[in-house]
N, C-alpha and C. Protein backbone atom coordinates (compact mmCIF):
# COMPACT_ATOMS: atom_id res chain seq x y z
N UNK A 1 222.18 -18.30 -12.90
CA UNK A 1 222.52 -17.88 -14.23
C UNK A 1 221.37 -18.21 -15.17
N UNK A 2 220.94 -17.01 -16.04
CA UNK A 2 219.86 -17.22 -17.14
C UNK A 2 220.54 -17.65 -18.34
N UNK A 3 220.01 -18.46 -18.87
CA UNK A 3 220.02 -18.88 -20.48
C UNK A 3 218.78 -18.77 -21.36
N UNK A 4 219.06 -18.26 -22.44
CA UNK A 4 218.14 -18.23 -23.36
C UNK A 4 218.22 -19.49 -24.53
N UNK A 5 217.16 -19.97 -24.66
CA UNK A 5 216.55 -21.31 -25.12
C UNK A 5 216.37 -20.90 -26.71
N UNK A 6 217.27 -21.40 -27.60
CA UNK A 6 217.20 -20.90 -28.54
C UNK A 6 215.52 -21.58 -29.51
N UNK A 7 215.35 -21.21 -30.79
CA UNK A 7 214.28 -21.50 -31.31
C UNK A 7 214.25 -23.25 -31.70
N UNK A 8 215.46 -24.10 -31.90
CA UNK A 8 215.34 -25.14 -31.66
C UNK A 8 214.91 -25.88 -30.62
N UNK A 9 215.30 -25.60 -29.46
CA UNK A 9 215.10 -25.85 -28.21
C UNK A 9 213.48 -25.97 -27.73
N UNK A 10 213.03 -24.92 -27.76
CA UNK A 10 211.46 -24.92 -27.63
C UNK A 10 210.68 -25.40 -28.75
N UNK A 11 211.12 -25.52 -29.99
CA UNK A 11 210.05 -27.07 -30.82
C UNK A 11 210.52 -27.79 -30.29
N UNK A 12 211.64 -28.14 -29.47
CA UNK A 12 211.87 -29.67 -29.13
C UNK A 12 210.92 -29.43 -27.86
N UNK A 13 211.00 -29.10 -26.88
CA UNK A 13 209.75 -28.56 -25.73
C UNK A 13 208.36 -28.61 -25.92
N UNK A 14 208.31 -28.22 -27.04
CA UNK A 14 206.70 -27.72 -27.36
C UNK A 14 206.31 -29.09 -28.22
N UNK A 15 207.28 -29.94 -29.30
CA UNK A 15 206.63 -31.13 -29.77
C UNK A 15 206.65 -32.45 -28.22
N UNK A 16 207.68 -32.26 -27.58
CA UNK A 16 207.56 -33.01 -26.07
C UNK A 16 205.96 -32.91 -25.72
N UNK A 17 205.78 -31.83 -24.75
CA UNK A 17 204.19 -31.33 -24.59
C UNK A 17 202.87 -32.25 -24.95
N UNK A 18 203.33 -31.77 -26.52
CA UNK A 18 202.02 -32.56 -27.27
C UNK A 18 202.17 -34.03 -27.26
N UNK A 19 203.29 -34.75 -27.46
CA UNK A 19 203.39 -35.73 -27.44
C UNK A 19 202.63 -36.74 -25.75
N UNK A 20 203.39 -35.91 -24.62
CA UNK A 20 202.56 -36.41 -23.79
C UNK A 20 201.25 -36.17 -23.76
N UNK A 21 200.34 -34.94 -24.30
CA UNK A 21 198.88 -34.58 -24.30
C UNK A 21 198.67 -35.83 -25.02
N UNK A 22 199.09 -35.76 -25.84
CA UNK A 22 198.47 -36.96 -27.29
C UNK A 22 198.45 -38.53 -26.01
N UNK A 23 199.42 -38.73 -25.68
CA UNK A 23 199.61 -39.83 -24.72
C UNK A 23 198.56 -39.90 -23.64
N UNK A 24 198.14 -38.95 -22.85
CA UNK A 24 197.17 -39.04 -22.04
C UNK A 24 195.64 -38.45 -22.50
N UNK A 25 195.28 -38.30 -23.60
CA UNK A 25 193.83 -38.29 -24.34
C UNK A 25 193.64 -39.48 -25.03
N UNK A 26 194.69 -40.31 -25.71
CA UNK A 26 194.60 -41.10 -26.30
C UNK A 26 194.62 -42.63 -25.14
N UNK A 27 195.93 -42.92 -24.61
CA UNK A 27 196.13 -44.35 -24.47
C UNK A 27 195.72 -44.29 -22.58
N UNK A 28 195.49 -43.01 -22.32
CA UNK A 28 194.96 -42.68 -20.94
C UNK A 28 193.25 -42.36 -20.62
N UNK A 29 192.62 -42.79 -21.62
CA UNK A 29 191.34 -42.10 -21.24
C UNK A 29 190.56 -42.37 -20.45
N UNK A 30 190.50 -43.85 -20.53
CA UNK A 30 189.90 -44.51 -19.29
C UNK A 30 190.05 -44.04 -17.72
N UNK A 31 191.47 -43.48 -17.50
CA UNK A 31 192.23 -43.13 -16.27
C UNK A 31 191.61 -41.66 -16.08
N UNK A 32 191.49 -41.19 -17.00
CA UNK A 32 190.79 -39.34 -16.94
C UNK A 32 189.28 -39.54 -16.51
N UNK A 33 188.59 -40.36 -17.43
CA UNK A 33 187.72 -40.58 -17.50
C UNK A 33 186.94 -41.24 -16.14
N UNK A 34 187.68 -41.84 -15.36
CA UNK A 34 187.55 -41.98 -14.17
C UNK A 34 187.26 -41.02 -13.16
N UNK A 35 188.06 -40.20 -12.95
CA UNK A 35 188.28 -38.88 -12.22
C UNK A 35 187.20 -38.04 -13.17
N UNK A 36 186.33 -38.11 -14.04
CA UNK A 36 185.79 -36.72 -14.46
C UNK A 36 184.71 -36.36 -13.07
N UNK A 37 184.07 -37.74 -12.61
CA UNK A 37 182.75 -37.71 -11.54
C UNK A 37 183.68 -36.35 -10.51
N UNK A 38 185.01 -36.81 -10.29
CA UNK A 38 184.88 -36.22 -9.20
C UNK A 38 185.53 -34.66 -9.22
N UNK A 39 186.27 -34.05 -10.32
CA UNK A 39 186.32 -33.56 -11.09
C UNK A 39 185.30 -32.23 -11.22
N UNK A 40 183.84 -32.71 -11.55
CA UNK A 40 183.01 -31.98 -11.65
C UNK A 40 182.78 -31.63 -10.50
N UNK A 41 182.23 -32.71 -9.35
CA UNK A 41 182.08 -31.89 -7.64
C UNK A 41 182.94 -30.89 -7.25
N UNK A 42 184.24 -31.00 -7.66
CA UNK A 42 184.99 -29.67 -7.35
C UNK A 42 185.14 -28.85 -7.58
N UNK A 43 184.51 -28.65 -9.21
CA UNK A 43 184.27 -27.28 -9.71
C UNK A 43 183.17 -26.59 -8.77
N UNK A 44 182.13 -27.77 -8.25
CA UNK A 44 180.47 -26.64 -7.54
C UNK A 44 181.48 -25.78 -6.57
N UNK A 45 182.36 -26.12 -5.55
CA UNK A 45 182.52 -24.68 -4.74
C UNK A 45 183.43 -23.97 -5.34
N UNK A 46 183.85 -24.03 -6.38
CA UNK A 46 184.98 -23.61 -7.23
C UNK A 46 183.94 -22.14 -7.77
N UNK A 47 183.23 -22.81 -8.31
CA UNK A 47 182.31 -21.98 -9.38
C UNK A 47 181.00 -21.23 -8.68
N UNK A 48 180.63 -21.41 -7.17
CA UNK A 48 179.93 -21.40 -6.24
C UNK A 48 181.02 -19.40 -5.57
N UNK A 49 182.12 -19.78 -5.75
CA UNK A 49 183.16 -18.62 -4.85
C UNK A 49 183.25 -17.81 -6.34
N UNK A 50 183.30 -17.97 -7.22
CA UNK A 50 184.06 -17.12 -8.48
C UNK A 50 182.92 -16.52 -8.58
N UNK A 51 181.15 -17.32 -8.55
CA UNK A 51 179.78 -16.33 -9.04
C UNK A 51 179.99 -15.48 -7.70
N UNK A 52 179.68 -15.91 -6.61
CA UNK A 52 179.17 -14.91 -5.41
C UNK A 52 180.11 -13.87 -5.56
N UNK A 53 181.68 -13.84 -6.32
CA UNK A 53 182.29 -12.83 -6.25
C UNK A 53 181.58 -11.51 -6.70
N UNK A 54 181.17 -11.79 -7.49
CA UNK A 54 180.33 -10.43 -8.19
C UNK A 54 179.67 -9.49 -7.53
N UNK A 55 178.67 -10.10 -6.51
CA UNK A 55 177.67 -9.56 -5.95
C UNK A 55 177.74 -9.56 -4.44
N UNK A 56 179.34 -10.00 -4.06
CA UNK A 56 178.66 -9.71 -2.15
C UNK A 56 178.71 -11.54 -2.17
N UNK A 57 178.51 -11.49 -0.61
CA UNK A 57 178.09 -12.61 0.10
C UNK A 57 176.52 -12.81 0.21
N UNK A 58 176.24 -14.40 0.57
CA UNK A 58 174.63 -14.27 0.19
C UNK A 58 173.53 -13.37 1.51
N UNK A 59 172.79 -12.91 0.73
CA UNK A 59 171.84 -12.19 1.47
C UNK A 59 172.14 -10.85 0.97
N UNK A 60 173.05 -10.08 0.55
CA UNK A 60 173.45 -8.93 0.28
C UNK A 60 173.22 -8.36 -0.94
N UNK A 61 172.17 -9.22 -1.59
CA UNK A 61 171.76 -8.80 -3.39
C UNK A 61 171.31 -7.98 -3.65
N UNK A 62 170.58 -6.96 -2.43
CA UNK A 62 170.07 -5.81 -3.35
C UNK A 62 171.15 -4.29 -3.18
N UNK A 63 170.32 -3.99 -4.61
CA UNK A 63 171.51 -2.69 -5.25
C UNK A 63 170.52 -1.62 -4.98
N UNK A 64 171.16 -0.29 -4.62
CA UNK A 64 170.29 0.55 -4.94
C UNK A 64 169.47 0.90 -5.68
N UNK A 65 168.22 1.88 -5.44
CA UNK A 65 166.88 1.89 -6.41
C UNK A 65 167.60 2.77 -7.91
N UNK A 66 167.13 2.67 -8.97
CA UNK A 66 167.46 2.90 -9.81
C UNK A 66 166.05 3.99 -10.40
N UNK A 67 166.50 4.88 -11.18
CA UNK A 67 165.03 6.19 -11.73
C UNK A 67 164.15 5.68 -12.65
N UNK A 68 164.96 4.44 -13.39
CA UNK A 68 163.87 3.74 -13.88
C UNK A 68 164.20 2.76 -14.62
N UNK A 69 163.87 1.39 -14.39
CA UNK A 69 164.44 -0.02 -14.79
C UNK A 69 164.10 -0.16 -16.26
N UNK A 70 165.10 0.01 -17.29
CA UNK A 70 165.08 0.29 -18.39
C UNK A 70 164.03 -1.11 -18.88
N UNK A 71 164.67 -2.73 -18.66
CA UNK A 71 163.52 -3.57 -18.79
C UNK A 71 162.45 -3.74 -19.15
N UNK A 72 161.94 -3.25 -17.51
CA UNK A 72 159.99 -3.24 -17.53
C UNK A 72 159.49 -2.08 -18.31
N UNK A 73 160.15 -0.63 -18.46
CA UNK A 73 159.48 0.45 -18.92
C UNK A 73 158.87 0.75 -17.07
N UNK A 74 158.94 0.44 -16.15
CA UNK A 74 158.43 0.87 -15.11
C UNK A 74 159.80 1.28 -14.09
N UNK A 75 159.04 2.65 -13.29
CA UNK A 75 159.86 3.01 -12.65
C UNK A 75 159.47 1.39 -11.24
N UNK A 76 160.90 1.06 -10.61
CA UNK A 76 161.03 0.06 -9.38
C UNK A 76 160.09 0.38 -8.15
């Protein structure tokens, strides 16, 4: 069964929320702040899979020749 959460309901939800954010930036930082080292290492293959998405797997970078590489002013 669905219920709908009236507009009281969700400021009480939504000031909850902040209250814990406020709680763990403030009286938690040390504890975050711990974990940032490792944190960051997990973004490299994170952010390593999201770039190569663009272009292929490595080795596969070149695109077809183009009539003339707007850039240089020279045809490729």
């Amino acid at each position: 069964m669905r219920t709908n959460l009236g507009l009281a309901a969700k400021v009480v939800i939504g000031l909850f929320a902040l209250t814990l954010l406020a709680l763990l930036a403030f009286e938690h930082r040390m504890h975050l702040l711990g974990w940032a080292p490792l944190l960051l290492l997990l973004l490299c293959p994170l952010m390593h899979f999201t770039m190569h998405g663009r272009h292929g797997s490595h080795g596969g970078h070149a695109q077809a020749p183009r009539a003339q590489d707007p850039d240089s002013g020279r045809a490729p």
